[in-house]
C-alpha atoms as a PDB file:
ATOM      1  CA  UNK A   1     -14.542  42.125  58.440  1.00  0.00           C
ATOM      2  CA  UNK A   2     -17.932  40.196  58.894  1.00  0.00           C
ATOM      3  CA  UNK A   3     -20.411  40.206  56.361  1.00  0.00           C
ATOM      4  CA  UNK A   4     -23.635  38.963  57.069  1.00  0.00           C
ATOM      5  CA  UNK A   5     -25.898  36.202  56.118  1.00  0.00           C
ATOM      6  CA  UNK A   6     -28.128  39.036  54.193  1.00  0.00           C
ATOM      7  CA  UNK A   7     -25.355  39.540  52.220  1.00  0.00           C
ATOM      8  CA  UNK A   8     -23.904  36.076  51.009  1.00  0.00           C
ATOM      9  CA  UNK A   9     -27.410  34.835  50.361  1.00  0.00           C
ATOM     10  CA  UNK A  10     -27.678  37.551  48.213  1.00  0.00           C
ATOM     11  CA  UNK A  11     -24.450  36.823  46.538  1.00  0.00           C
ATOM     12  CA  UNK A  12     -24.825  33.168  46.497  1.00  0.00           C
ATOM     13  CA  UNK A  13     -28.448  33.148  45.315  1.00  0.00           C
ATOM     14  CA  UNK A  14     -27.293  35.654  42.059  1.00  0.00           C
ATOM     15  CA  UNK A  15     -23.835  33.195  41.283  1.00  0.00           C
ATOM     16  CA  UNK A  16     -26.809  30.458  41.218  1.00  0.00           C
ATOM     17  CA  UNK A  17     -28.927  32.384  39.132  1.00  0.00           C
ATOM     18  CA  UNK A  18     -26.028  32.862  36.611  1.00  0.00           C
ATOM     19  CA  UNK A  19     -26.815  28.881  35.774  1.00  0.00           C
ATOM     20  CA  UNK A  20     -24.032  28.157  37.962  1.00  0.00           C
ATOM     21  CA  UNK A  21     -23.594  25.406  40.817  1.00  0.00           C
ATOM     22  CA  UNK A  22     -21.679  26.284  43.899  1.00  0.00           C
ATOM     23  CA  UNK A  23     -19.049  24.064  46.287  1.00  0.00           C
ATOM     24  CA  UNK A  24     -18.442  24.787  50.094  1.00  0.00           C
ATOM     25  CA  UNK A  25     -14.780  25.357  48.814  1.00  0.00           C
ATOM     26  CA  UNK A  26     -15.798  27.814  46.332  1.00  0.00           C
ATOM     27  CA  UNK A  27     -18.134  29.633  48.366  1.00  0.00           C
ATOM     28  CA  UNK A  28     -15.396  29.758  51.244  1.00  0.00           C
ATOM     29  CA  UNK A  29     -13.257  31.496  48.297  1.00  0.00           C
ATOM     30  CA  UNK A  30     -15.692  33.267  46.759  1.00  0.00           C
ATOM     31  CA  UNK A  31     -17.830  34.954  49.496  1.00  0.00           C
ATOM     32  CA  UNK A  32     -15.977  34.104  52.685  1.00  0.00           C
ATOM     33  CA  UNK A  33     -19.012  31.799  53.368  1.00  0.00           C
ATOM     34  CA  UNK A  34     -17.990  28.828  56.153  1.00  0.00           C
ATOM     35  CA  UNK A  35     -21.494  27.331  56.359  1.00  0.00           C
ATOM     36  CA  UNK A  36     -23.095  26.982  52.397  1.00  0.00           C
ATOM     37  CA  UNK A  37     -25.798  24.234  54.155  1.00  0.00           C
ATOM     38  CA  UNK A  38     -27.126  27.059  56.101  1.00  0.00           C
ATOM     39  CA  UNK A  39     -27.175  29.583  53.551  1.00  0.00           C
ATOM     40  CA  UNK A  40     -28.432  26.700  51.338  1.00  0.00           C
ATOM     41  CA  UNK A  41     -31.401  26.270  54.034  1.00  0.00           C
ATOM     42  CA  UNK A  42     -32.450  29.601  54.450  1.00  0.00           C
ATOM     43  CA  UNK A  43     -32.633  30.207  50.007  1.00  0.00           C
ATOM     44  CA  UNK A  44     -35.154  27.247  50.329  1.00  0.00           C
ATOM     45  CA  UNK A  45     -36.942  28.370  53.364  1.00  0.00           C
ATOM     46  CA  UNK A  46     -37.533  31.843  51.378  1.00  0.00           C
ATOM     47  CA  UNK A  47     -38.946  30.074  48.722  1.00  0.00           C
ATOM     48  CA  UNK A  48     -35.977  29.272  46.174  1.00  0.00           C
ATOM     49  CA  UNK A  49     -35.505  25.683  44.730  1.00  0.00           C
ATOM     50  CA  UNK A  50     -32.323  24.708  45.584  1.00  0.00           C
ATOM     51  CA  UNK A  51     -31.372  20.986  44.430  1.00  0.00           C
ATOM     52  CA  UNK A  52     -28.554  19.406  45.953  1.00  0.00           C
ATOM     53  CA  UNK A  53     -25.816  17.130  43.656  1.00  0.00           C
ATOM     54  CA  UNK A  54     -23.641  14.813  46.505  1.00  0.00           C
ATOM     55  CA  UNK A  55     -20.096  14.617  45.448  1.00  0.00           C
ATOM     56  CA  UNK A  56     -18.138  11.789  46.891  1.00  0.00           C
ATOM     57  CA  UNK A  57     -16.518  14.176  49.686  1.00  0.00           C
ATOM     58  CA  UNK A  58     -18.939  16.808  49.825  1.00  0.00           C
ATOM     59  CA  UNK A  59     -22.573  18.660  48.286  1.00  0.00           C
ATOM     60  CA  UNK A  60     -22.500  20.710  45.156  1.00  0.00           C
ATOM     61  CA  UNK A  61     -26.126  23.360  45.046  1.00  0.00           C
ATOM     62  CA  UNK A  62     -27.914  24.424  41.632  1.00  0.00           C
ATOM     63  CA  UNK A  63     -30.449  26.390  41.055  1.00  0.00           C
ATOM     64  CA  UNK A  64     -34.100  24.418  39.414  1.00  0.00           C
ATOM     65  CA  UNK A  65     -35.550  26.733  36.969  1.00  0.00           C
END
């Protein structure tokens, strides 16, 4: 089953909403999302502000109010 970009940055844009930050890992879990950056990228090319936290291993994305 593919689900498409539409559709996680949707989903990913309302978990960040919730106040929450989000993990590749946990959006691999969460929903089935292999490439967060690029999801990341598009949320800020439609206009959201997206701030990046780097981790030793890897980026964690929150939502700027």
């Amino acid at each position: 089953m593919r689900i498409s970009n539409t559709s996680q940055n949707a989903n990913i844009l309302a978990h960040l909403q919730t106040g929450k930050t989000i993990s590749p890992i946990e959006a691999l879990i969460d929903f089935r999302c292999f490439r967060l950056a690029a999801r990341i990228s598009e949320l800020r090319k439609a206009g959201h502000n997206i701030q990046t936290h780097k981790g030793n291993d890897y980026a964690v994305y929150s939502l700027s109010e």
